[in-house]
N, C-alpha and C. Protein backbone atom coordinates (compact mmCIF):
# COMPACT_ATOMS: atom_id res chain seq x y z
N UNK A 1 0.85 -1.18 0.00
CA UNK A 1 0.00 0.00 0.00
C UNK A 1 0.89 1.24 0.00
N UNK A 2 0.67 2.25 -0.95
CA UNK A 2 1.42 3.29 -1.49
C UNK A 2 1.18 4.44 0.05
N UNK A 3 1.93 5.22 0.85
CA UNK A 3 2.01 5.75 2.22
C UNK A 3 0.70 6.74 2.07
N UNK A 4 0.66 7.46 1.17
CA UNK A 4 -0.90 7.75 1.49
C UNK A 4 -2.10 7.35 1.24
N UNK A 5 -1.74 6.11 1.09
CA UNK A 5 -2.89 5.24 1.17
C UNK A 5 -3.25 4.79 2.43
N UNK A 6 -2.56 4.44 2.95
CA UNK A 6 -2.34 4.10 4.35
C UNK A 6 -2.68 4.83 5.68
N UNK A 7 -2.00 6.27 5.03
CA UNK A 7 -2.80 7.43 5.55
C UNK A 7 -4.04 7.90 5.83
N UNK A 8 -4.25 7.82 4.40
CA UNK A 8 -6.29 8.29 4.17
C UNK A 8 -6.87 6.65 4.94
N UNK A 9 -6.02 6.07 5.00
CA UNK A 9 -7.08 5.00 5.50
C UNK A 9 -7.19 4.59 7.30
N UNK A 10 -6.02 5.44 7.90
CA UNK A 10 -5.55 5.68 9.00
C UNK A 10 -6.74 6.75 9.70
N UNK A 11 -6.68 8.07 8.57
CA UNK A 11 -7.30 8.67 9.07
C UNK A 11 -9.05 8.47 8.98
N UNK A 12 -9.58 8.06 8.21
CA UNK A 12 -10.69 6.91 8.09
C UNK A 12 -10.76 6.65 9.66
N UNK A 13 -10.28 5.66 10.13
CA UNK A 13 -10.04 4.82 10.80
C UNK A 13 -10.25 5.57 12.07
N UNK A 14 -9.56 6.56 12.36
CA UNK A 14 -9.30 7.64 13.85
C UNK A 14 -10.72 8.20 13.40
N UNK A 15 -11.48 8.61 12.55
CA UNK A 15 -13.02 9.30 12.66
C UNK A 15 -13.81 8.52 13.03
N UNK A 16 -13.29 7.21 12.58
CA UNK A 16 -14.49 6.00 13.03
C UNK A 16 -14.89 6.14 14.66
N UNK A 17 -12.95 5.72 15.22
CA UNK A 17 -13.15 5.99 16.42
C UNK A 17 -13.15 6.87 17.49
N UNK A 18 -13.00 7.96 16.50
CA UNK A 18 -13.49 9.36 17.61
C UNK A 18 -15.32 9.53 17.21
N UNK A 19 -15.98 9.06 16.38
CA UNK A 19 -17.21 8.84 16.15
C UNK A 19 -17.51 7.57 17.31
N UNK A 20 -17.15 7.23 17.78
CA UNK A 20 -17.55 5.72 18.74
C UNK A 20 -17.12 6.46 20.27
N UNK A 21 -16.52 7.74 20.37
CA UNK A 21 -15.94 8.03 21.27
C UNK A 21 -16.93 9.06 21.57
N UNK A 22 -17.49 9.73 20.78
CA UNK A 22 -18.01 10.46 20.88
C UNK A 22 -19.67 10.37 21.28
N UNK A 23 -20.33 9.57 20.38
CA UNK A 23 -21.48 9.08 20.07
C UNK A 23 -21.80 7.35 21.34
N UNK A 24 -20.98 6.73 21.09
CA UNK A 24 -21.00 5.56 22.41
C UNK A 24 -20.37 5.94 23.42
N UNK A 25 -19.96 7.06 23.98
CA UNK A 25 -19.11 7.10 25.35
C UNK A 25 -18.02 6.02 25.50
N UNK A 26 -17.13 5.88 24.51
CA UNK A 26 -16.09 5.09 24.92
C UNK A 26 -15.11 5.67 24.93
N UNK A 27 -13.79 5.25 25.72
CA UNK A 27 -12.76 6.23 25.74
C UNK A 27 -11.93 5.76 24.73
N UNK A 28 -10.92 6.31 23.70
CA UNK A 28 -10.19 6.06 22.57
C UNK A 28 -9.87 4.61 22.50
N UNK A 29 -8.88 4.56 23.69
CA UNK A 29 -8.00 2.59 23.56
C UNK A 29 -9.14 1.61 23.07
N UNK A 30 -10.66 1.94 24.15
CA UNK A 30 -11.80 1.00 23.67
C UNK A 30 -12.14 1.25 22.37
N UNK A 31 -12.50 2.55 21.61
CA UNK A 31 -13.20 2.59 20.58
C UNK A 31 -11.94 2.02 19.53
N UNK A 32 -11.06 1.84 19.74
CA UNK A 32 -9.87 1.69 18.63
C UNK A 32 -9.39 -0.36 18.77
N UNK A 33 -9.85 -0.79 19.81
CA UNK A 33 -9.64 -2.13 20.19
C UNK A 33 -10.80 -2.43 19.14
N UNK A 34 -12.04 -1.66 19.44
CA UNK A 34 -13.22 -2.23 19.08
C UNK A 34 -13.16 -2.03 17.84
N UNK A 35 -12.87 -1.27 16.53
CA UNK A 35 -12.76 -0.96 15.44
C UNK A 35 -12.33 -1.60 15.01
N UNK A 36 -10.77 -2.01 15.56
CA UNK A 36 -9.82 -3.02 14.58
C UNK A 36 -9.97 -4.19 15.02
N UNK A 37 -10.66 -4.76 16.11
CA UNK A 37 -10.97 -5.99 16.40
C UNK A 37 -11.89 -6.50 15.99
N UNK A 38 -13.34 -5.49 15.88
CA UNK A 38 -14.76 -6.09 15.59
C UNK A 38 -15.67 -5.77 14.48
N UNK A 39 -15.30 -4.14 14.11
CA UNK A 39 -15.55 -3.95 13.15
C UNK A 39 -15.01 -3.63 11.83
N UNK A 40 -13.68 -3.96 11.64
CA UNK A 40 -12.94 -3.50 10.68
C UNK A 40 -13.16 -4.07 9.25
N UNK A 41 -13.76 -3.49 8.59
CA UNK A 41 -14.57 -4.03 7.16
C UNK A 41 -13.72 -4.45 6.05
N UNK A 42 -12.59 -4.16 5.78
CA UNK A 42 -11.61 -4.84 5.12
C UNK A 42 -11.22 -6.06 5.36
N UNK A 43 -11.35 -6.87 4.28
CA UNK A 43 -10.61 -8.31 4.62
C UNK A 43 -9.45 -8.78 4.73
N UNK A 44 -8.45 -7.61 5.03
CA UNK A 44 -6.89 -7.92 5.18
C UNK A 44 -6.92 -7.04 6.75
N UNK A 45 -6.72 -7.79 7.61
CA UNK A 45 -6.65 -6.64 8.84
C UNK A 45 -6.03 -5.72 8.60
N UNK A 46 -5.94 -4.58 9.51
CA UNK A 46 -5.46 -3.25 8.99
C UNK A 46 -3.85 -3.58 10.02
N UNK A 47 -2.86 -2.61 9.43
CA UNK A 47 -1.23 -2.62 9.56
C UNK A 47 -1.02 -2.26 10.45
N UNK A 48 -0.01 -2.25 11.24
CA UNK A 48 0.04 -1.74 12.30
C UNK A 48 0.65 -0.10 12.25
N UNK A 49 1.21 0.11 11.49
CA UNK A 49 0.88 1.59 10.81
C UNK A 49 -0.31 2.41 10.80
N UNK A 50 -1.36 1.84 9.73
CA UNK A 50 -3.26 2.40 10.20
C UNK A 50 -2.98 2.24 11.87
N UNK A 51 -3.32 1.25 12.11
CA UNK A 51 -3.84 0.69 13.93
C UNK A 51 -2.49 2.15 14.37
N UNK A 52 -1.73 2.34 14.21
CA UNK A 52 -0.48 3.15 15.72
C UNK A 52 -1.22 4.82 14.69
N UNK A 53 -1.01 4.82 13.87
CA UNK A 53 -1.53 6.40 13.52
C UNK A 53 -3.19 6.75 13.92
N UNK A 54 -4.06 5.51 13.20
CA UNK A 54 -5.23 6.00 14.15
C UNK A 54 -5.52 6.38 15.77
N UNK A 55 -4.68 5.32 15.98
CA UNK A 55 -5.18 5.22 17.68
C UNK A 55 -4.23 6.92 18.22
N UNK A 56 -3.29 7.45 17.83
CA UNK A 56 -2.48 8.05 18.13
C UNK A 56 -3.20 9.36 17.74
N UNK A 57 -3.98 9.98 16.55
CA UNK A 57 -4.46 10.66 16.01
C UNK A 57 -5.68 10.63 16.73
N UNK A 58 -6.57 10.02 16.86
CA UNK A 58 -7.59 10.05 17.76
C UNK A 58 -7.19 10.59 19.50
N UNK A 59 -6.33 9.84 20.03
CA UNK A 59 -6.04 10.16 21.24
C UNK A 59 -5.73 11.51 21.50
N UNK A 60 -4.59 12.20 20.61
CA UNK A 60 -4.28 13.50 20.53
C UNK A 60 -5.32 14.71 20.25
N UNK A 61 -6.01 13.84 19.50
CA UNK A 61 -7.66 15.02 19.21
C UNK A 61 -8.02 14.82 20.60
N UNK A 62 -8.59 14.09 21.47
CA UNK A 62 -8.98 14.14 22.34
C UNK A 62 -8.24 14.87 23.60
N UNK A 63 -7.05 14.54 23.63
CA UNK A 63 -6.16 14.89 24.37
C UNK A 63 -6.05 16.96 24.63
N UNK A 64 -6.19 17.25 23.17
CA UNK A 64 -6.33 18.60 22.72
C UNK A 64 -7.57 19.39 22.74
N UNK A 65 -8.89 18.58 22.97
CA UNK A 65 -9.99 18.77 22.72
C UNK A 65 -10.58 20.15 22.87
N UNK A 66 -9.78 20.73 24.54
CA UNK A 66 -10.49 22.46 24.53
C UNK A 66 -9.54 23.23 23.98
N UNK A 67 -8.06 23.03 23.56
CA UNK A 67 -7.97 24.43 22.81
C UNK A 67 -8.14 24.15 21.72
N UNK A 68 -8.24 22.36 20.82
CA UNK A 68 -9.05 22.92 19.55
C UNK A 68 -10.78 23.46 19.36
N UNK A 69 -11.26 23.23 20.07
CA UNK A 69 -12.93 23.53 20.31
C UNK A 69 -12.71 25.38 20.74
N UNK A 70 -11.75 25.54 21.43
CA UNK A 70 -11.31 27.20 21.32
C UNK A 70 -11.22 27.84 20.32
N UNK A 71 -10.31 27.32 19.39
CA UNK A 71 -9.90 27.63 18.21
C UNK A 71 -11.38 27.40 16.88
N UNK A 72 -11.95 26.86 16.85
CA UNK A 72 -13.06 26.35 16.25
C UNK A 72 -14.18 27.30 16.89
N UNK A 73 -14.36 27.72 18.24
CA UNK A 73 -15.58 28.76 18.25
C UNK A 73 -15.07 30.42 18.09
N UNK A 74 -13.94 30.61 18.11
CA UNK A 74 -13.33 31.91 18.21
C UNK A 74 -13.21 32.24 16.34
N UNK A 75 -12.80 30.93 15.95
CA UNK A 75 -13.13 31.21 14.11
C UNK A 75 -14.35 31.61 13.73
N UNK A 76 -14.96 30.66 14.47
CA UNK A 76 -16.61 30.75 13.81
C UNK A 76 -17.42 31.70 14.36
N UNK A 77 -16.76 32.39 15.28
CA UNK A 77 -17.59 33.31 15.65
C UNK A 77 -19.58 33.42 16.22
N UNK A 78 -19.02 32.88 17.56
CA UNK A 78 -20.54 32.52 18.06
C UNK A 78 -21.51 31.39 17.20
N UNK A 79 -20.52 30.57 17.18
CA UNK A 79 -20.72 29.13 16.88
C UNK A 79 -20.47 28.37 17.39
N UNK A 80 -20.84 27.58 18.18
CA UNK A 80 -19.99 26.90 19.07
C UNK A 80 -20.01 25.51 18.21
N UNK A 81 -18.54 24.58 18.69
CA UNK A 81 -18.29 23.38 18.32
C UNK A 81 -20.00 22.08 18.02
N UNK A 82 -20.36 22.47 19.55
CA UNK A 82 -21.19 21.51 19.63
C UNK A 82 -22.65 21.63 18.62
N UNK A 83 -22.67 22.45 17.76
CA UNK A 83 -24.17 23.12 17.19
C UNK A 83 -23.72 22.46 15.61
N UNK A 84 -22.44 22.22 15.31
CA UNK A 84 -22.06 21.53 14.15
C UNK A 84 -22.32 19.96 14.60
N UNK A 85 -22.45 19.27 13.17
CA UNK A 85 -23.09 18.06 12.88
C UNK A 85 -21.83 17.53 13.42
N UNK A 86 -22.29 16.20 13.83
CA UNK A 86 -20.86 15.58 14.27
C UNK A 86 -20.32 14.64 14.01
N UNK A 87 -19.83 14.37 12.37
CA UNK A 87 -19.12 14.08 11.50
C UNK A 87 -18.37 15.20 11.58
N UNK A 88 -19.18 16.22 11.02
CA UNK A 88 -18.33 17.81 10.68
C UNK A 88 -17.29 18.13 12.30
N UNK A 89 -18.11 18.00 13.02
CA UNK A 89 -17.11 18.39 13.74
C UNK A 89 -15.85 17.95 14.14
N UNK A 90 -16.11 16.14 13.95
CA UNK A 90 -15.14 15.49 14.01
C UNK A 90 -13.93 15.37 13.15
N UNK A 91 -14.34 15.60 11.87
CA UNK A 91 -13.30 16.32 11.09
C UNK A 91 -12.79 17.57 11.10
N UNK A 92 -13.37 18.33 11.61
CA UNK A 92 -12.64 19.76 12.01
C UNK A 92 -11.53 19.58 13.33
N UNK A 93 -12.12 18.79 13.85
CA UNK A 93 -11.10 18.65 14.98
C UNK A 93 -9.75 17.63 14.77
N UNK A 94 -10.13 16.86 14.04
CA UNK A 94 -8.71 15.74 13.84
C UNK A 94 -8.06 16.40 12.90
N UNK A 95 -8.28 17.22 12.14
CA UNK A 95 -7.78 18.32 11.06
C UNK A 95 -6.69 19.50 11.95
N UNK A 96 -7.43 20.01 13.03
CA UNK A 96 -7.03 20.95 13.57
C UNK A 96 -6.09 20.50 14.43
N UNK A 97 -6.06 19.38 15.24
CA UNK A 97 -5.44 18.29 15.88
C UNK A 97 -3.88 18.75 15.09
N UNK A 98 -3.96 17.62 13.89
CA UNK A 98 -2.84 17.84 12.64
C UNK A 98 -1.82 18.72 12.48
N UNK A 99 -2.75 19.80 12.60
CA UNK A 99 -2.18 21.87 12.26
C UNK A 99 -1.45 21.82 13.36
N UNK A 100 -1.89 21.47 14.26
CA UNK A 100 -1.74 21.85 15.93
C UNK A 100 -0.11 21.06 15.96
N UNK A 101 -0.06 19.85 15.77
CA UNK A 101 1.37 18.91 15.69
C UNK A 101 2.16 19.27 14.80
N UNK A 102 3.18 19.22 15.65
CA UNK A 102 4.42 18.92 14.43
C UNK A 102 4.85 17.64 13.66
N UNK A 103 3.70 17.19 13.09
CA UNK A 103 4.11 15.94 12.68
C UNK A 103 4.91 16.16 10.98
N UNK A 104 5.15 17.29 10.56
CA UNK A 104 5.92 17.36 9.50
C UNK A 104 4.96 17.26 8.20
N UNK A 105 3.86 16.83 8.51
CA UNK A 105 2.61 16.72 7.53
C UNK A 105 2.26 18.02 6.85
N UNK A 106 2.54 18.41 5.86
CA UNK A 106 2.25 20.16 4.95
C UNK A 106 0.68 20.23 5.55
N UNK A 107 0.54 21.71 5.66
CA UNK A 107 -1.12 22.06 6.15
C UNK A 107 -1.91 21.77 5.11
N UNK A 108 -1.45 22.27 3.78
CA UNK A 108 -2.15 21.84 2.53
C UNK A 108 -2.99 20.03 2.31
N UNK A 109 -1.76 19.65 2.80
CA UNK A 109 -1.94 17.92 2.98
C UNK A 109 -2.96 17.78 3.81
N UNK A 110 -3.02 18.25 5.26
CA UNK A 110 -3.86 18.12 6.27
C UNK A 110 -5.25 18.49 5.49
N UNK A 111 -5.52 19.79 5.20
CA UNK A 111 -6.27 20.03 4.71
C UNK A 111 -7.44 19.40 3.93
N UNK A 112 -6.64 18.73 2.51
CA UNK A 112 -6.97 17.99 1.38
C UNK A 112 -7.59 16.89 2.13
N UNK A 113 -6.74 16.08 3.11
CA UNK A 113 -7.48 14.52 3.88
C UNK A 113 -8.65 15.15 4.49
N UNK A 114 -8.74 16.10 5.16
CA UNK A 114 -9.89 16.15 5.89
C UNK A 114 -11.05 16.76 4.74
N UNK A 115 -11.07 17.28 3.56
CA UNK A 115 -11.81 17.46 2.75
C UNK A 115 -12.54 16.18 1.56
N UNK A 116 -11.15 15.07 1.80
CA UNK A 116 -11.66 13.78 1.61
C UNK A 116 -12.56 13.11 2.58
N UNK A 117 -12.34 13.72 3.61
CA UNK A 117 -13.21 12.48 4.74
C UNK A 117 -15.00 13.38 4.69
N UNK A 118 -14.61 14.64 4.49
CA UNK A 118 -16.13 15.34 4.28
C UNK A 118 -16.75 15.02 2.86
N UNK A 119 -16.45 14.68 1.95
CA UNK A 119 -17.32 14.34 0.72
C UNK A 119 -17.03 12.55 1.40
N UNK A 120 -16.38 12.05 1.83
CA UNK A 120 -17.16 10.68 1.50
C UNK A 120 -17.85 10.67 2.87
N UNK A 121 -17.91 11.44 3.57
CA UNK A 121 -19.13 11.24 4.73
C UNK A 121 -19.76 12.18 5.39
N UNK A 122 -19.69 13.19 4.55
CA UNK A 122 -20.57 14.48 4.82
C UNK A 122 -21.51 14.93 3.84
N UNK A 123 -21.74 16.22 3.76
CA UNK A 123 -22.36 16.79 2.41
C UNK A 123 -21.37 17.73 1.35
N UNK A 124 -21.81 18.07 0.45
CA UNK A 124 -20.78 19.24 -0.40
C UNK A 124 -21.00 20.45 0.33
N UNK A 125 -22.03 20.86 1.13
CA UNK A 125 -22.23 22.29 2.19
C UNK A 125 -20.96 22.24 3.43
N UNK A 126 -20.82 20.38 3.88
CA UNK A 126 -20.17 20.38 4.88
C UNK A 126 -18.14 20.64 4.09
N UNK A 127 -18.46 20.51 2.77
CA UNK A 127 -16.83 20.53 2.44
C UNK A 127 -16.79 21.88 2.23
N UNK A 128 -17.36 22.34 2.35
CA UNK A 128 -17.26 23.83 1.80
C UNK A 128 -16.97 24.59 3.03
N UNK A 129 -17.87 24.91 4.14
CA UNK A 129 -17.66 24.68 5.45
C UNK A 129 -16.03 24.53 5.93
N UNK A 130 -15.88 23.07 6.28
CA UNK A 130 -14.62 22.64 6.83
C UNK A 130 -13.75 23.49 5.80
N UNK A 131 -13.35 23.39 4.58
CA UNK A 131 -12.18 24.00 3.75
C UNK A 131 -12.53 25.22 4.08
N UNK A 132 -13.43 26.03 4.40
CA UNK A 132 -13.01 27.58 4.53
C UNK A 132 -12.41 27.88 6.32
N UNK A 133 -12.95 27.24 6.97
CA UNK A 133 -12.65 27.09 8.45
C UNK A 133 -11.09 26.71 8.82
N UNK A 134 -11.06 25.40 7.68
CA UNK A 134 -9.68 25.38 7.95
C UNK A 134 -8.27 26.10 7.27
N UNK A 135 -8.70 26.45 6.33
CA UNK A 135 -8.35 27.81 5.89
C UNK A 135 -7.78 28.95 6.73
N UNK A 136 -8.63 28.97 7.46
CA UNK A 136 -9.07 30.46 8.41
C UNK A 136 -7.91 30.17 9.46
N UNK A 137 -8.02 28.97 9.99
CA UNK A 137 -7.25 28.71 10.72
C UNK A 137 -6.07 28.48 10.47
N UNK A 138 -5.81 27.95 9.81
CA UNK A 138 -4.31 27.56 8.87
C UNK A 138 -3.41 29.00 8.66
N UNK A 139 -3.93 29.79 8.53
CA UNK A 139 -3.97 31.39 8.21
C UNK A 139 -3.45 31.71 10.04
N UNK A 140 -4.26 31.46 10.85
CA UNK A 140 -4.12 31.93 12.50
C UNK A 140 -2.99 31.55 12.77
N UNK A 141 -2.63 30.12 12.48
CA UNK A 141 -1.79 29.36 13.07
C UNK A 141 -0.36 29.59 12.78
N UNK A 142 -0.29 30.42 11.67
CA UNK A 142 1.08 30.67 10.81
C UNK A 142 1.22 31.86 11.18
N UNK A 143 0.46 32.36 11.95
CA UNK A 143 1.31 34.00 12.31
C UNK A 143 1.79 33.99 13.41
């Protein structure tokens, strides 16, 4: 599997289980045991690459949760995190997560994945949305 493949499928993977974290009250290690143990829909288990970047990417969103939810209502301006759909939000936040690390990942890059994860599981309102937000922020974060 070509590395951003692996990637987009990593990050797949960390929405699933910040969606299980979020929505079932489980804390990350569970929702990420439970993903790659019970529900993982591919018939080649996933690498331990996907499995250490999801679980790691999820944890860190969480880990970060109020100054990215800071950063996300101070953009949006009397919007708060929680009033967005929560797919959307969950990609705004593992996005912002990203920006937030130095993982060496270009913002552009960050960007683009999280605009992939909103057309295959959002709406075209919600990509439009996230890419200008993260934009906005991407913009904050560099000054």
């Amino acid at each position: 599997m070509k590395k951003k493949d692996w990637r987009r499928q990593a990050r797949e993977a960390a929405l699933q289980v910040l969606y299980q974290w979020e929505i079932g009250k489980m804390d990350v290690p569970q929702a990420a045991d439970t993903l790659f143990t019970l529900q993982w829909a591919d018939a080649e288990p996933p690498s331990d690459e996907v499995r250490n970047f999801a679980a790691t990417l999820a944890g860190d969103t969480v880990a970060r949760l109020a100054a990215i939810d800071a950063i996300v209502a101070e953009t949006t301006e009397h919007w708060r995190p929680e009033r967005l759909a929560v797919v959307d939000r969950l990609i705004l936040r593992m996005a912002i997560c990203e920006l937030l690390r130095d993982s060496g990942i270009p913002a552009a890059v960050v960007i683009d994945e999280a605009l992939e994860l909103a057309r295959r599981f959002s709406t075209e309102e919600a990509v439009k949305f996230i890419n200008g937000m993260l934009d906005a922020i991407r913009k904050k974060l560099e000054r």
